[in-house]
Protein backbone atom coordinates (compact mmCIF):
# COMPACT_ATOMS: atom_id res chain seq x y z
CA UNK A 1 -125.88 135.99 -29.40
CA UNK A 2 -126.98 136.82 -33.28
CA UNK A 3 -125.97 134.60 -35.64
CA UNK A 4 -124.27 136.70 -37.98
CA UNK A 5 -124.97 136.40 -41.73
CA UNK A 6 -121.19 137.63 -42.68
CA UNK A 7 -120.13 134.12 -40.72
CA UNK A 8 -120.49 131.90 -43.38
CA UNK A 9 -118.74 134.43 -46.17
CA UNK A 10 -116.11 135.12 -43.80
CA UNK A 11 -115.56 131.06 -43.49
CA UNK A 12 -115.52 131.07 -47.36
CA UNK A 13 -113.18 133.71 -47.74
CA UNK A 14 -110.34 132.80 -45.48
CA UNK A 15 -110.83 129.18 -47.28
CA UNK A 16 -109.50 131.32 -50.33
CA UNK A 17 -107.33 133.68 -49.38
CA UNK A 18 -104.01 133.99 -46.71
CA UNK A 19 -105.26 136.91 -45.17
CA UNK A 20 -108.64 138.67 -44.90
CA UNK A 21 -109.64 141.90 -43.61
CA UNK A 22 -112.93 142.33 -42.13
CA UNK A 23 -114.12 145.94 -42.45
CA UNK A 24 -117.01 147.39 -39.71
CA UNK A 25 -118.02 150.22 -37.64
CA UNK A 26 -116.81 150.11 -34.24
CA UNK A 27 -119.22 148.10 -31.72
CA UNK A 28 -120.73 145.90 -34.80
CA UNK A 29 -119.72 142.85 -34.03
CA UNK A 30 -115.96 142.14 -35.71
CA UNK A 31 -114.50 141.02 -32.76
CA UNK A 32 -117.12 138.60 -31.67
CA UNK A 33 -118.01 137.57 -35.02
CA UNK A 34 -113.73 136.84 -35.45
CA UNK A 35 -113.22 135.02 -32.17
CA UNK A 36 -115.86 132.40 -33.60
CA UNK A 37 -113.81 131.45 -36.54
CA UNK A 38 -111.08 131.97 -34.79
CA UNK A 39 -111.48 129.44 -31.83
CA UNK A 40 -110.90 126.80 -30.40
CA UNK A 41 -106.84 127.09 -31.23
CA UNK A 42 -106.55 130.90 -32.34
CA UNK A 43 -104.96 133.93 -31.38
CA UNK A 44 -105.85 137.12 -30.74
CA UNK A 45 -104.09 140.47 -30.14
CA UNK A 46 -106.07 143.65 -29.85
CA UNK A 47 -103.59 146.83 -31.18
CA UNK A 48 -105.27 149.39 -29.36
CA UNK A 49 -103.53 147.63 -26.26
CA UNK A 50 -100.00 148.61 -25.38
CA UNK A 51 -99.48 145.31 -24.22
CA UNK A 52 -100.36 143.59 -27.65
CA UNK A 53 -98.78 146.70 -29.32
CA UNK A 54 -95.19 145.16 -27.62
CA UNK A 55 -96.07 141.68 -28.60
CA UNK A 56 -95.24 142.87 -31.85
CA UNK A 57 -92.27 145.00 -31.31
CA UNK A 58 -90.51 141.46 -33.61
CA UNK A 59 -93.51 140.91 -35.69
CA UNK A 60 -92.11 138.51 -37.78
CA UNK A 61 -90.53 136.07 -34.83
CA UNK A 62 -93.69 136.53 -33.02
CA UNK A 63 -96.21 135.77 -35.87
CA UNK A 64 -93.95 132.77 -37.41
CA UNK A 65 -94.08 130.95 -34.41
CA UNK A 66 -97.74 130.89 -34.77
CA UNK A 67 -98.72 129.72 -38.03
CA UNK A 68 -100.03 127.20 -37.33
CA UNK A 69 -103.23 128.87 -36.41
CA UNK A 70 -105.15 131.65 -37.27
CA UNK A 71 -104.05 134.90 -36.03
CA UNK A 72 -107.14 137.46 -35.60
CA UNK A 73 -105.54 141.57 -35.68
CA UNK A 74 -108.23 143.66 -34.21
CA UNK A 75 -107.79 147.37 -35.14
CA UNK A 76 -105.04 146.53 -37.87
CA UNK A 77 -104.81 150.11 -38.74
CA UNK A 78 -103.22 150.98 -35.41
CA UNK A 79 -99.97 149.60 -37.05
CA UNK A 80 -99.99 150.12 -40.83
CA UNK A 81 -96.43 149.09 -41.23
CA UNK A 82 -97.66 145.65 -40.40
CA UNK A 83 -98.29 145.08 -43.80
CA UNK A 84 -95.08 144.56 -45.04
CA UNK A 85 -93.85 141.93 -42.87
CA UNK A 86 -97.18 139.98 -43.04
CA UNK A 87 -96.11 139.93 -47.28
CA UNK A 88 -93.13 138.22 -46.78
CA UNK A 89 -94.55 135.63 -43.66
CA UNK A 90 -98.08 135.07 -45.98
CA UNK A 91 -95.48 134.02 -49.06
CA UNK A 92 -93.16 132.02 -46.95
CA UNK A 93 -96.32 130.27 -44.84
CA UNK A 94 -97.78 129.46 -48.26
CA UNK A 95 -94.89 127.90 -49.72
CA UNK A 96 -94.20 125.76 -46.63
CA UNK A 97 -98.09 124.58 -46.88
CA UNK A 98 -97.83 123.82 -50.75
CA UNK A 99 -94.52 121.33 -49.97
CA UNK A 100 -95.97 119.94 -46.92
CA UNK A 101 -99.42 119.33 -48.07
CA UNK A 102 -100.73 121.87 -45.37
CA UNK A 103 -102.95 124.49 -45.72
CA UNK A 104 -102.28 127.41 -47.84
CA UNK A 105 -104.95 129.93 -46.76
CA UNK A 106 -106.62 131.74 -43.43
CA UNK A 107 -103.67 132.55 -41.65
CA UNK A 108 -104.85 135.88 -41.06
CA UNK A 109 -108.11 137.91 -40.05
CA UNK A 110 -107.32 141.74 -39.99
CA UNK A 111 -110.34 143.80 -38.18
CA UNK A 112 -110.82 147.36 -38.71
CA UNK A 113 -112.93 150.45 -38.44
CA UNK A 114 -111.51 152.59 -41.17
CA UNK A 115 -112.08 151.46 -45.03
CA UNK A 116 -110.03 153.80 -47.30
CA UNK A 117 -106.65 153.91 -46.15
CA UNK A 118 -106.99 150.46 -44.61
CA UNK A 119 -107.63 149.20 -47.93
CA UNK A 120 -105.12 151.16 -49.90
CA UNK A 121 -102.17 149.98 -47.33
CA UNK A 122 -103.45 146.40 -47.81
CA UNK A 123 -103.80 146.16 -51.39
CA UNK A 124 -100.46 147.48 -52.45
CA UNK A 125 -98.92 145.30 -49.78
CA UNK A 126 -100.53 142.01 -50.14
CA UNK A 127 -101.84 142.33 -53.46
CA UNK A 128 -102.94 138.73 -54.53
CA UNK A 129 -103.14 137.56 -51.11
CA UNK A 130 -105.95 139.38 -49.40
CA UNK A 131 -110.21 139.56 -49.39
CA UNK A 132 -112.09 141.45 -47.87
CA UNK A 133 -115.18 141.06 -46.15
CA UNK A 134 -117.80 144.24 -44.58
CA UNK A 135 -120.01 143.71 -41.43
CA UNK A 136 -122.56 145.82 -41.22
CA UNK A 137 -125.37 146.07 -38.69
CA UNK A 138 -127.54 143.30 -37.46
CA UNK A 139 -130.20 143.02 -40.09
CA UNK A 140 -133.60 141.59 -40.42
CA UNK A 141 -132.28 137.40 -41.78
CA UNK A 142 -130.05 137.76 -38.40
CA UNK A 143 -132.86 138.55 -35.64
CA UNK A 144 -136.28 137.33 -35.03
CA UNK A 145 -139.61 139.47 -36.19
CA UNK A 146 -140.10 140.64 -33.64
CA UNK A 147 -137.27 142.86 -32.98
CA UNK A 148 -137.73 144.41 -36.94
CA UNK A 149 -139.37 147.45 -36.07
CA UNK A 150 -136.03 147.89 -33.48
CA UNK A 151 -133.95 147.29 -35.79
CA UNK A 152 -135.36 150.43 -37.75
CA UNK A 153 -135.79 152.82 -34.59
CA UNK A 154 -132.95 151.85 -32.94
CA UNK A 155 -130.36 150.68 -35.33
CA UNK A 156 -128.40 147.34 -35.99
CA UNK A 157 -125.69 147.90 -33.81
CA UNK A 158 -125.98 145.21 -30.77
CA UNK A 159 -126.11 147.04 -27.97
CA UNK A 160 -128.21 149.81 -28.97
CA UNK A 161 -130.80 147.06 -30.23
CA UNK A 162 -130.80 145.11 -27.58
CA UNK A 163 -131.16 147.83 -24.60
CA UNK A 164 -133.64 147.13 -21.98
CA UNK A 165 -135.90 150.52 -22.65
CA UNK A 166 -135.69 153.40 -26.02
CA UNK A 167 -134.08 155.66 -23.31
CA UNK A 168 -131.13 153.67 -23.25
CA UNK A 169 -130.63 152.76 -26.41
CA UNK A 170 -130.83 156.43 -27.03
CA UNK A 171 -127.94 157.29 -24.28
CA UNK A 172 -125.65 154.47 -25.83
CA UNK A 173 -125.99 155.84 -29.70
CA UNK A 174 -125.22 159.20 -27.83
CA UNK A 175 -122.10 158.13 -26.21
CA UNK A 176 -121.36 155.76 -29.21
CA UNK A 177 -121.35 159.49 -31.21
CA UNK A 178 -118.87 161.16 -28.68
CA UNK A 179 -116.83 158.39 -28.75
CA UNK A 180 -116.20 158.79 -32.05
CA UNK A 181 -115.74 162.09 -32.56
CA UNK A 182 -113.55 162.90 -29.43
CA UNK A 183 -111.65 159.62 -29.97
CA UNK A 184 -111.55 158.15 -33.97
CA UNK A 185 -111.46 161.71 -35.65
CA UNK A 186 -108.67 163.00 -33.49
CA UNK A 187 -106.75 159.28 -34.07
CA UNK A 188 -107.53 159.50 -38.27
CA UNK A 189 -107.98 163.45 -38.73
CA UNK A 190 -105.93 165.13 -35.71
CA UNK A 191 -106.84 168.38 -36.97
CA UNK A 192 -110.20 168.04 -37.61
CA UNK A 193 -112.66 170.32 -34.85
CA UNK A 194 -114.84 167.62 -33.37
CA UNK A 195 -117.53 169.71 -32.47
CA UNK A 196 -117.49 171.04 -36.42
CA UNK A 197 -117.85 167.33 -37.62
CA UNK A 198 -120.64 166.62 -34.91
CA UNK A 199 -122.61 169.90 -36.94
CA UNK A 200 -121.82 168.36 -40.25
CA UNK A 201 -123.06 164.90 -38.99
CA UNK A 202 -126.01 166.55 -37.81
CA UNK A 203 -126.94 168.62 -41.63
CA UNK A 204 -126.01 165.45 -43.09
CA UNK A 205 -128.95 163.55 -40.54
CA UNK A 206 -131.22 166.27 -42.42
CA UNK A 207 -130.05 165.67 -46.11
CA UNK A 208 -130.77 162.09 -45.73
CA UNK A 209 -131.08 160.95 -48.83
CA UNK A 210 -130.89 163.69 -50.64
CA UNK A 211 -129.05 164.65 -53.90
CA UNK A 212 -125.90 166.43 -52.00
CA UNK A 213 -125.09 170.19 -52.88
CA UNK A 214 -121.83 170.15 -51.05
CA UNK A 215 -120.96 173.96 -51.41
CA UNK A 216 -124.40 174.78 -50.53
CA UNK A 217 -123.34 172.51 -47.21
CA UNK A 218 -120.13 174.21 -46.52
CA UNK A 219 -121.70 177.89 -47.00
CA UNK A 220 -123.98 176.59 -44.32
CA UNK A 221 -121.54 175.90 -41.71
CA UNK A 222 -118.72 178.61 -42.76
CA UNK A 223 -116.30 176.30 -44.16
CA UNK A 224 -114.71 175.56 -47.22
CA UNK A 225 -115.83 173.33 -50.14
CA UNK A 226 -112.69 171.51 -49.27
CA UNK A 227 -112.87 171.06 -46.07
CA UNK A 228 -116.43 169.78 -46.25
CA UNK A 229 -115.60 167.05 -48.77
CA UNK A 230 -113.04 166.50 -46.43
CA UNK A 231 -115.39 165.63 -43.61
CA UNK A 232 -117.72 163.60 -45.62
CA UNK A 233 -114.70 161.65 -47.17
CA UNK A 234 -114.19 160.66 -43.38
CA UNK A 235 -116.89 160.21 -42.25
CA UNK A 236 -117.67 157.30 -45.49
CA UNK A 237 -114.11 155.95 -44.37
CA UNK A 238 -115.61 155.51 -41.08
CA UNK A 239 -118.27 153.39 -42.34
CA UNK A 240 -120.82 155.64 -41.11
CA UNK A 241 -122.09 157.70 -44.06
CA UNK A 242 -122.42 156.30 -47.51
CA UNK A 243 -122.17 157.96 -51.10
CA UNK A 244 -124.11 156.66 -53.74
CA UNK A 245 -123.20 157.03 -56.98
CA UNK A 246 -125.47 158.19 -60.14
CA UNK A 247 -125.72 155.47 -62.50
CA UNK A 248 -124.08 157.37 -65.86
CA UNK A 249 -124.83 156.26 -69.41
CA UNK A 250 -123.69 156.69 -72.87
CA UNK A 251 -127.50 157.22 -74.31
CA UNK A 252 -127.07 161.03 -73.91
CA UNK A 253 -129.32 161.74 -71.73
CA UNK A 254 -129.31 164.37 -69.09
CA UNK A 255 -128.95 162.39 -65.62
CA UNK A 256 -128.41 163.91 -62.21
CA UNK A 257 -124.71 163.70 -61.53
CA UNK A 258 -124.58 164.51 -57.52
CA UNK A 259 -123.93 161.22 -54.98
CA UNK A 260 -127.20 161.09 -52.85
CA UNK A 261 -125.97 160.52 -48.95
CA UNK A 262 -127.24 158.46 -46.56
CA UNK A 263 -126.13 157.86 -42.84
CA UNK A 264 -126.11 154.49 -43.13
CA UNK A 265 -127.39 153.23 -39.47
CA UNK A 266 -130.80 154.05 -38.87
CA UNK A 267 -130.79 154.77 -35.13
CA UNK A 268 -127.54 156.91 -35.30
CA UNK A 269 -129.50 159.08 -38.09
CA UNK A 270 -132.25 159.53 -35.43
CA UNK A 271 -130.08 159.88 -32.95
CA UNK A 272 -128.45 162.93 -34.51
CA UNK A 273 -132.31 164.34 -35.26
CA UNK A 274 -133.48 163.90 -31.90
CA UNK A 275 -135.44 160.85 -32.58
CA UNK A 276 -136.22 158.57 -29.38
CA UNK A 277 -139.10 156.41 -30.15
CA UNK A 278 -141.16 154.84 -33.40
CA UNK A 279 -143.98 157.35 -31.99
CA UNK A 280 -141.28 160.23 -32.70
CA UNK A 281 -140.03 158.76 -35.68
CA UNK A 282 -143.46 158.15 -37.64
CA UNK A 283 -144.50 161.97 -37.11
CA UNK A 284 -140.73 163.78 -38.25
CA UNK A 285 -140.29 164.60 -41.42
CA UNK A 286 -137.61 162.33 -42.16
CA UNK A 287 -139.61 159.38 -41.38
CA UNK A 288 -139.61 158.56 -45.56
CA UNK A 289 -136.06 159.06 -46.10
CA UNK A 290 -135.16 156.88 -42.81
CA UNK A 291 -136.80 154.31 -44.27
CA UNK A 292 -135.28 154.17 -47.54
CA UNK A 293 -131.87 154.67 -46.15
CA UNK A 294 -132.95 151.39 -43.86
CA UNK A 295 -134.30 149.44 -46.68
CA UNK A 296 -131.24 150.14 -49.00
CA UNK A 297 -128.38 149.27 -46.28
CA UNK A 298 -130.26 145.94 -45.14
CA UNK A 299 -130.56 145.31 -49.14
CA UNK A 300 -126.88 146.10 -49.59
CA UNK A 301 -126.07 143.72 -46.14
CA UNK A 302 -126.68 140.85 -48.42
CA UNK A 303 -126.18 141.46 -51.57
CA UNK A 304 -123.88 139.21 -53.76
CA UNK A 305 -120.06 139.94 -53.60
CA UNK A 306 -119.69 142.07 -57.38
CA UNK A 307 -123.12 144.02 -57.18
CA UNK A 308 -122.90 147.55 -57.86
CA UNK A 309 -125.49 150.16 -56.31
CA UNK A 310 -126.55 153.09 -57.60
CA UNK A 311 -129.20 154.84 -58.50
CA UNK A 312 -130.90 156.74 -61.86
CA UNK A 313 -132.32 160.01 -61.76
CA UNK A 314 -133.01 162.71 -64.82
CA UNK A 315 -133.24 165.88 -65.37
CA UNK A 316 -136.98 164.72 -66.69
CA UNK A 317 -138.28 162.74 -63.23
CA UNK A 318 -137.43 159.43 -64.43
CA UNK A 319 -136.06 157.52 -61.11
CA UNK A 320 -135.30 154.53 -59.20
CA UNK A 321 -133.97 154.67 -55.83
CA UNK A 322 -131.87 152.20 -55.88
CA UNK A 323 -130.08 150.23 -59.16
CA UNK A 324 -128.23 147.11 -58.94
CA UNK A 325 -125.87 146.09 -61.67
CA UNK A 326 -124.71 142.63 -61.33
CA UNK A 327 -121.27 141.38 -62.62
CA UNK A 328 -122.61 140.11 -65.73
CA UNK A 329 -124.05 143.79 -66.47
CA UNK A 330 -127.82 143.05 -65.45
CA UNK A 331 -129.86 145.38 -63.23
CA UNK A 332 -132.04 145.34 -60.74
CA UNK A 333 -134.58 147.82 -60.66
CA UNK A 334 -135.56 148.95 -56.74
CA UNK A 335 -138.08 151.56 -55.70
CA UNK A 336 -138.76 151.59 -52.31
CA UNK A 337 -141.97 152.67 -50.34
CA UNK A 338 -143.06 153.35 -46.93
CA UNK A 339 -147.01 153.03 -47.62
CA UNK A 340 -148.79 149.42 -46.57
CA UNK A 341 -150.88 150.37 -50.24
CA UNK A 342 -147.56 151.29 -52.40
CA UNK A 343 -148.25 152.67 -55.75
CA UNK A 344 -145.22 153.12 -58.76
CA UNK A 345 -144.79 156.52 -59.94
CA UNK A 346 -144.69 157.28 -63.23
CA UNK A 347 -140.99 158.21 -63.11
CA UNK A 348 -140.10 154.28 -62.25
CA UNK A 349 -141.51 153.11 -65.70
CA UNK A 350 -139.70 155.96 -67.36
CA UNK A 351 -136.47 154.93 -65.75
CA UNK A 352 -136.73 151.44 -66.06
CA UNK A 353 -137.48 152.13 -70.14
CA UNK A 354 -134.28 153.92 -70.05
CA UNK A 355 -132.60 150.85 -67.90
CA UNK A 356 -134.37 148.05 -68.93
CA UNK A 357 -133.47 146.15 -65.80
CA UNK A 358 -134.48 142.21 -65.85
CA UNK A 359 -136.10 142.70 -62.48
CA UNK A 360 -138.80 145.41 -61.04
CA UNK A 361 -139.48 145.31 -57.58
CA UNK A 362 -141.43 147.87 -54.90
CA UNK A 363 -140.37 147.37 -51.21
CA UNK A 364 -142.31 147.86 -48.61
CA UNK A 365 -143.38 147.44 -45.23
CA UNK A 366 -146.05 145.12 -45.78
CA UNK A 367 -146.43 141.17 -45.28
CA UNK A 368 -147.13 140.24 -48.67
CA UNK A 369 -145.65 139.61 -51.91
CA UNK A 370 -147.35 139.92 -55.07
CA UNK A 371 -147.06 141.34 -58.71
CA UNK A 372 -148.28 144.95 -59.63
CA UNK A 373 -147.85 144.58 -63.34
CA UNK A 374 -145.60 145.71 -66.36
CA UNK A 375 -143.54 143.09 -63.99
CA UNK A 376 -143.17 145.15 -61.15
CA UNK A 377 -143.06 142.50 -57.97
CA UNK A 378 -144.18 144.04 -54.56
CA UNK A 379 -141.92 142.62 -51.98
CA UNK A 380 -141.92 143.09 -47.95
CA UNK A 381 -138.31 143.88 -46.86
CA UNK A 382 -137.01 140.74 -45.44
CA UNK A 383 -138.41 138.29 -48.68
CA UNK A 384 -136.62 140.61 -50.91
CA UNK A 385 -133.68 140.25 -48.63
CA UNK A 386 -133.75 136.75 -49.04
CA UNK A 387 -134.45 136.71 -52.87
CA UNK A 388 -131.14 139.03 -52.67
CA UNK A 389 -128.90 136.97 -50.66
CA UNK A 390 -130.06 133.72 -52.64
CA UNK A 391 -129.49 134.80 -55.95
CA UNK A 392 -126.33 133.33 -56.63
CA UNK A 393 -126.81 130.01 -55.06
C-alpha cells in the first residue's frame, strides 16, 4: 500500500468541516484512501450496490442512528437527492455536538467520480458545511524512485503502475477505457455514442497540450461545435481531461485566449496513442507534450489549497507553460523541459517581464538543482514538488 499524500489534508479537512467530498477518477484510490480514516468504528455503504441503495430507502433514520461515527458514501452521485436530507441531519448533528461538548465536524466523507454536477448539487445543498478534497494519481512524494519513470509510462493509477509486466499494464488502461465509456458515459450522458467519445478521446491524446481549436476538432470528426464542447465538458467532469485557462490581463496586450488541454494521466494518454513501453514513448512525437502534461498534474497534485494554474502565451512568443497565482496574488513562473541540459527560451524572460512572478523555475528530468540566472532555479521534478507542497508550512 502507497501512502497517500491527500491522507493528511483529508484528516485536516473533515477536522473542519461536517461533511467532505473527496473527488477522483475511478480506480485512484478514494475508497481505500476513505476506509483509512474511516476505521476502526466507521461505516461504509457503496451506492452502486442495490443492497446499500435500500439501506437508504429512510435515509434520515438510517444515518441518525449512526452519528456517532463517520459515515464514508462511495459514489455519492448515484443518489443526488441525498443532499437534502444530509442538510438537515449535518445541522441537527452539529447542534447536538455544540450542547454536549461533542464533536461538531467529520460526520461525513462523500466519494465520487464526477466533479461538476457533484459539486453544484453539494454546494447549494450544504453550503457552509462542506470541503472538498481531489485525489489524483499516485505521484512521485507517494512512491519510491524507483518506480518514477512508471509512474510516467504507465500512469498513477495503482493498478496500472503496479502490474507485473508493460503488457499488462497496457491491457488494464485498455479495459479501464471501455469501462468508462460503455459504463460512466451511458450512466452521466445516456445519449452520448461511446464509440464517438472514444474518437474524441483519441484526437484529444494527439492535441496534448495544445492550444484547442474546438471547431477545427468537431469538423474533424463530423460533429457539431456543440456537441464537441459537450464531450470535452464531460470528459473534464470525469476527471480525465483538464482545461487550462489563459492567464488574462488588463495591460492590453494581445494574449492567446484558447484553454490548452491535457489528458491528465500519463499512461491513459499513451494508452489512447498506442504507447506500450518508455522505448515507444521516447521515439513518438508526443514524447515532449507527455511530459509536460506529467510534470504539470504531479505539480498541481500538491499544490497549496487556493493556487490558481494557468498559463501566459502572446500573440508575440512570450510564454510560460505553466503560471501559478497564489491567494495573495503572487505567481509562480514554470517552464518545463524534457532535456537533461535545459536551456530558457527567450519567450520565458519576455513573459515573466510581462508577469513579474516572484519565482522562476525550469523543470526537468535531471538530478540536480541549481540557478540559471536572471533568477531562474533549475529544479528536478520531485524537489520542486516538494518546494510546492511545503510552501505554506
Amino acid at each position: 500500500m502507497f501512502n497517500r499524500y491527500q491522507l493528511a489534508v483529508l484528516q485536516q479537512a473533515l477536522k473542519r468541516s461536517p461533511a467532505v467530498v473527496l473527488l477522483g477518477p475511478r480506480q485512484v484510490g478514494k475508497t481505500t484512501l476513505a476506509l483509512q480514516v474511516a476505521q476502526p468504528d466507521g461505516g461504509y455503504l457503496d451506492l452502486e450496490s442495490p443492497e446499500d441503495r435500500n439501506k437508504l430507502s429512510n435515509v434520515e433514520q438510517y444515518l441518525r442512528a449512526r452519528q456517532d461515527r463517520l459515515i464514508v458514501l462511495d459514489e455519492v452521485q448515484r443518489m443526488p437527492t441525498l443532499f437534502e436530507p444530509l442538510r438537515g441531519l449535518i445541522d441537527q448533528a452539529r447542534r447536538s455536538g455544540a450542547a454536549n461538548g461533542t464533536r461538531t465536524s467529520g460526520f461525513y466523507l462523500l466519494l465520487g467520480s464526477a466533479s461538476l454536477d457533484l459539486i453544484q448539487h453539494s454546494s447549494e445543498t450544504l453550503a457552509g458545511r462542506i470541503a472538498f478534497v481531489e485525489l489524483s494519481g499516485l505521484h512521485r512524494l507517494e512512491v519510491p524512485p524507483g518506480l518514477w519513470d512508471g509512474l510516467w509510462v504507465r500512469g498513477g493509477f495503482p493498478q496500472s503502475l503496479t502490474a507485473q509486466s508493460d503488457a499488462d499494464s497496457v491491457l488494464w488502461r485498455r479495459d479501464f477505457t471501455r469501462t468508462y465509456l460503455e459504463r460512466d458515459v451511458a450512466q452521466f450522458a445516456p445519449r452520448t455514442s461511446a464509440e464517438l467519445l472514444r474518437r474524441f478521446w483519441t484526437m484529444l491524446a494527439h492535441l496534448q497540450g495544445s492550444t484547442l481549436n474546438i471547431a477545427q476538432l468537431a469538423r474533424n470528426l463530423d460533429i457539431d461545435t456543440r456537441t464537441a464542447n459537450g464531450y470535452l465538458d464531460l470528459l473534464t467532469d470525469l476527471l480525465l481531461t483538464r482545461k487550462l485557462a489563459p492567464w488574462h490581463s488588463n495591460q492590453g496586450k494581445r494574449l492567446v485566449k484558447s484553454n490548452k488541454v491535457y489528458i491528465r494521466d500519463s499512461g491513459l494518454l499513451h494508452s489512447l496513442l498506442g504507447i506500450t513501453d518508455m522505448d515507444a514513448l521516447l521515439s513518438h512525437p508526443v514524447v515532449g507534450a507527455s511530459w509536460e502534461g506529467h510534470v504539470i498534474e504531479s505539480l498541481l497534485a500538491v499544490a497549496p489549497a487556493g493556487t490558481v494554474p494557468s498559463f501566459y502565451r502572446s500573440n508575440a512568443g512570450a510564454e510560460i507553460d505553466l503560471l501559478l497565482t497564489w491567494p495573495d496574488g503572487q505567481h509562480w513562473a514554470i517552464e518545463v523541459k524534457r532535456s537533461t541540459t535545459p536551456k530558457v527560451e527567450r519567450g520565458f524572460y519576455s513573459a515573466c517581464e510581462d508577469i513579474r512572478p516572484s519565482r522562476k523555475w525550469l523543470v526537468y528530468p535531471g538530478a540536480d538543482s541549481y540557478p540559471l540566472g536572471d533568477g531562474v532555479e533549475v529544479l528536478p521534478l520531485h524537489t520542486a514538488m516538494q518546494t510546492l507542497a511545503n510552501a505554506l508550512q
